[in-house]
Protein backbone atom coordinates (compact mmCIF):
# COMPACT_ATOMS: atom_id res chain seq x y z
CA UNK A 1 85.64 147.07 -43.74
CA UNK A 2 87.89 149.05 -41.45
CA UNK A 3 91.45 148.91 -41.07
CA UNK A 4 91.75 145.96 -38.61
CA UNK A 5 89.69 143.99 -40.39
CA UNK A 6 91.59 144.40 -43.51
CA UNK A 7 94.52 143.97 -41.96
CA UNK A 8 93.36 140.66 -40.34
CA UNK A 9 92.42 139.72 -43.30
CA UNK A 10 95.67 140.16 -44.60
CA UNK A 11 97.18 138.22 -41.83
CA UNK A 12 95.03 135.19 -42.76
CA UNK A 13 96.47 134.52 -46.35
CA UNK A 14 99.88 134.94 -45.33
CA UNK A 15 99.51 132.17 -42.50
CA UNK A 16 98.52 130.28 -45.39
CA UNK A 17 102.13 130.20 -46.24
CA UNK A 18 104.89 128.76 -43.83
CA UNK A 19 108.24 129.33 -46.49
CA UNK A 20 108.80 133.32 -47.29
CA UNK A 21 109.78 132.20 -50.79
CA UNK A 22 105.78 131.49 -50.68
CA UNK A 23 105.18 134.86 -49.14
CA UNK A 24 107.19 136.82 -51.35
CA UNK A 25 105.56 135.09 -54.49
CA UNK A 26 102.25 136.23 -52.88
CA UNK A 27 103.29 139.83 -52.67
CA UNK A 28 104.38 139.61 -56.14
CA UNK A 29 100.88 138.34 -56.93
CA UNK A 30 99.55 141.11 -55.44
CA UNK A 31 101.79 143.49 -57.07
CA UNK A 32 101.00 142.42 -60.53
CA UNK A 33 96.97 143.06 -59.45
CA UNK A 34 97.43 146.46 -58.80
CA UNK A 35 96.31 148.53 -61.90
CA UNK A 36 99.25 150.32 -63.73
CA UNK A 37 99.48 154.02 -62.75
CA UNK A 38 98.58 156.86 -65.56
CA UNK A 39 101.51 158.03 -67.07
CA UNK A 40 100.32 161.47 -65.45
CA UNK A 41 100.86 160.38 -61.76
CA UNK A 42 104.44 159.50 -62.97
CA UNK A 43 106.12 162.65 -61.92
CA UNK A 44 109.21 163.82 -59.60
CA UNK A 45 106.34 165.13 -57.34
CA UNK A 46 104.66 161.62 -56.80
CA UNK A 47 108.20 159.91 -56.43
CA UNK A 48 109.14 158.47 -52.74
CA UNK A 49 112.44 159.65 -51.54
CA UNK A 50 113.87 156.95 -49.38
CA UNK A 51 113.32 153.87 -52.02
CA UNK A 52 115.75 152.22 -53.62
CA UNK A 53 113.20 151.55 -56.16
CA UNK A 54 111.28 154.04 -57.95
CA UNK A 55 107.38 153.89 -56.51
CA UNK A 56 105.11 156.56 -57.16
CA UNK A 57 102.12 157.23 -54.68
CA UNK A 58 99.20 159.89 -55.75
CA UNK A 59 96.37 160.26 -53.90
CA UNK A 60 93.09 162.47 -53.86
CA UNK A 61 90.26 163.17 -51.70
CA UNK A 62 87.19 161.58 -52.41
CA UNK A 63 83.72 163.89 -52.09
CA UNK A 64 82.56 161.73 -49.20
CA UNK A 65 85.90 162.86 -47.88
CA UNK A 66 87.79 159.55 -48.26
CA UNK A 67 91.40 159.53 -49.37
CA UNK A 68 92.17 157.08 -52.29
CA UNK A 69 95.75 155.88 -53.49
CA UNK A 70 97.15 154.59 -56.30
CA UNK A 71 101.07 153.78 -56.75
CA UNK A 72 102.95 151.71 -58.83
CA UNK A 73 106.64 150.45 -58.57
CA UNK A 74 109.60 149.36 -60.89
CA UNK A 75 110.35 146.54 -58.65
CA UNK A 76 107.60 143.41 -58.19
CA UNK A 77 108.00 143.35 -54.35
CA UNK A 78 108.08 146.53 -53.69
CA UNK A 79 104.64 146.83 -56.02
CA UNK A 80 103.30 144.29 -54.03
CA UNK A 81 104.56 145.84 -50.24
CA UNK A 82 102.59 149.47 -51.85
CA UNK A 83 99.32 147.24 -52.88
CA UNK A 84 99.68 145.70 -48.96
CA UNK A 85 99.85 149.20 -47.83
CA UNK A 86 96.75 150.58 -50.13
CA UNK A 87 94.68 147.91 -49.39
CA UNK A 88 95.11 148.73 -45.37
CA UNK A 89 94.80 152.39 -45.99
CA UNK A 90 92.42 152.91 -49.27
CA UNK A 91 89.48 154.86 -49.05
CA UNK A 92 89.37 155.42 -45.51
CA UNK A 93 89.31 159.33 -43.60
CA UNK A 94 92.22 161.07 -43.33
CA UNK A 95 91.67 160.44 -39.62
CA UNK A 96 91.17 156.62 -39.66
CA UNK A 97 94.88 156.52 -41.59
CA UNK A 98 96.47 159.23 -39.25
CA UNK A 99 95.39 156.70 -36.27
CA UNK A 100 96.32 153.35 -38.03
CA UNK A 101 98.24 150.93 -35.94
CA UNK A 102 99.55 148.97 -38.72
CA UNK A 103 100.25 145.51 -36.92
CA UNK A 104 99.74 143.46 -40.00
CA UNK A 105 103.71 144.51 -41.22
CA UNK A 106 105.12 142.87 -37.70
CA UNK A 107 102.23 139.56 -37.64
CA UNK A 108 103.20 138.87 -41.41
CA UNK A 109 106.57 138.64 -40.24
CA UNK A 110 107.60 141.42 -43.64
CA UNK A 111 109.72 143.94 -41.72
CA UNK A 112 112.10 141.01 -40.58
CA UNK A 113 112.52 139.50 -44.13
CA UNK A 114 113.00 142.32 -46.04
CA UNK A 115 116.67 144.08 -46.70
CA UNK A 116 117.27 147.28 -44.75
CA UNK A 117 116.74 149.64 -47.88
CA UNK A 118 113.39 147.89 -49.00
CA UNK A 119 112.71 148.30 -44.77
CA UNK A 120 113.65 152.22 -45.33
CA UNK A 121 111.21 152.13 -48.54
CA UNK A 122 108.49 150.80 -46.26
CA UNK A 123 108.81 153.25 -43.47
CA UNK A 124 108.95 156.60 -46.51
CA UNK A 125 105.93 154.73 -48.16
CA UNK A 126 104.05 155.07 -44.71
CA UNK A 127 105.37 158.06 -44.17
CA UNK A 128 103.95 159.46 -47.57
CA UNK A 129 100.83 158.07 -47.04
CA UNK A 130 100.05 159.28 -43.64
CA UNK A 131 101.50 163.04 -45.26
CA UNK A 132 98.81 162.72 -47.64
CA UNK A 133 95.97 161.96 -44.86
CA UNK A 134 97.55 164.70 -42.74
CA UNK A 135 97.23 167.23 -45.64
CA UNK A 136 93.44 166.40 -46.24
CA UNK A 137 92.28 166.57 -43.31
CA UNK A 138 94.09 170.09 -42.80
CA UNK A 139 91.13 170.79 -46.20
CA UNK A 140 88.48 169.53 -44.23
CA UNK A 141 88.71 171.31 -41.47
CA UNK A 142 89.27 175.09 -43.07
């Protein structure tokens, strides 16, 4: 699937939902899906300055030159806002991410409901992950 799709996709199940109390509960949902991250990706390198909550993003290059991402957070929205963003961004080329429009954060309506720190934590999630495709794709082209 590419990005837009996915983040159509996306789109969909939170039209399902008209309250945000629904909304958040599905992000929570989502958060609680996401696999729990080795205690080896734990470290002050993987750590995202800018949250209020801790969230840890790693990420490596696949062989077919994919990047893949796996994070985990102390808080259950802000798990489920990182699973949102992985699921947009996983295991797509460096490229792909660096060009991502992300329009799915502004049609769910998320960046207007959430506080302005967990809106900071958004933007230095994003930010991380679009470091991380930036770095690869510097490897793949030396």
């Amino acid at each position: 699937m590419t990005i837009n799709e996915i983040q159509d996709e996306i789109i969909e199940e939170f039209n399902d939902f008209d309250d945000w109390m629904d909304k958040y509960q599905l992000l929570i949902d989502l958060g609680n899906e996401q696999q729990p991250l080795p205690a080896s990706d734990k470290t002050e390198q993987n750590l995202i300055e800018g949250c209020q909550s801790r969230v840890w993003l790693a990420a490596d290059l696949t062989p077919d030159g994919r990047v893949h991402f796996r994070a985990e957070s102390d808080a259950l929205i802000v798990k489920g806002i990182v699973t949102l963003l992985i699921r947009v961004l996983n295991d797509h080329t460096p490229q792909e991410i660096l060009d991502a429009d992300l329009y799915f954060i502004e049609r769910i309506g998320l960046r207007e409901h959430l506080s302005p720190t967990r809106s900071n934590g958004l933007l230095a999630m994003l930010k991380q992950m679009k470091m991380y495709a930036l770095a690869f794709k510097a490897t793949l082209t030396n």
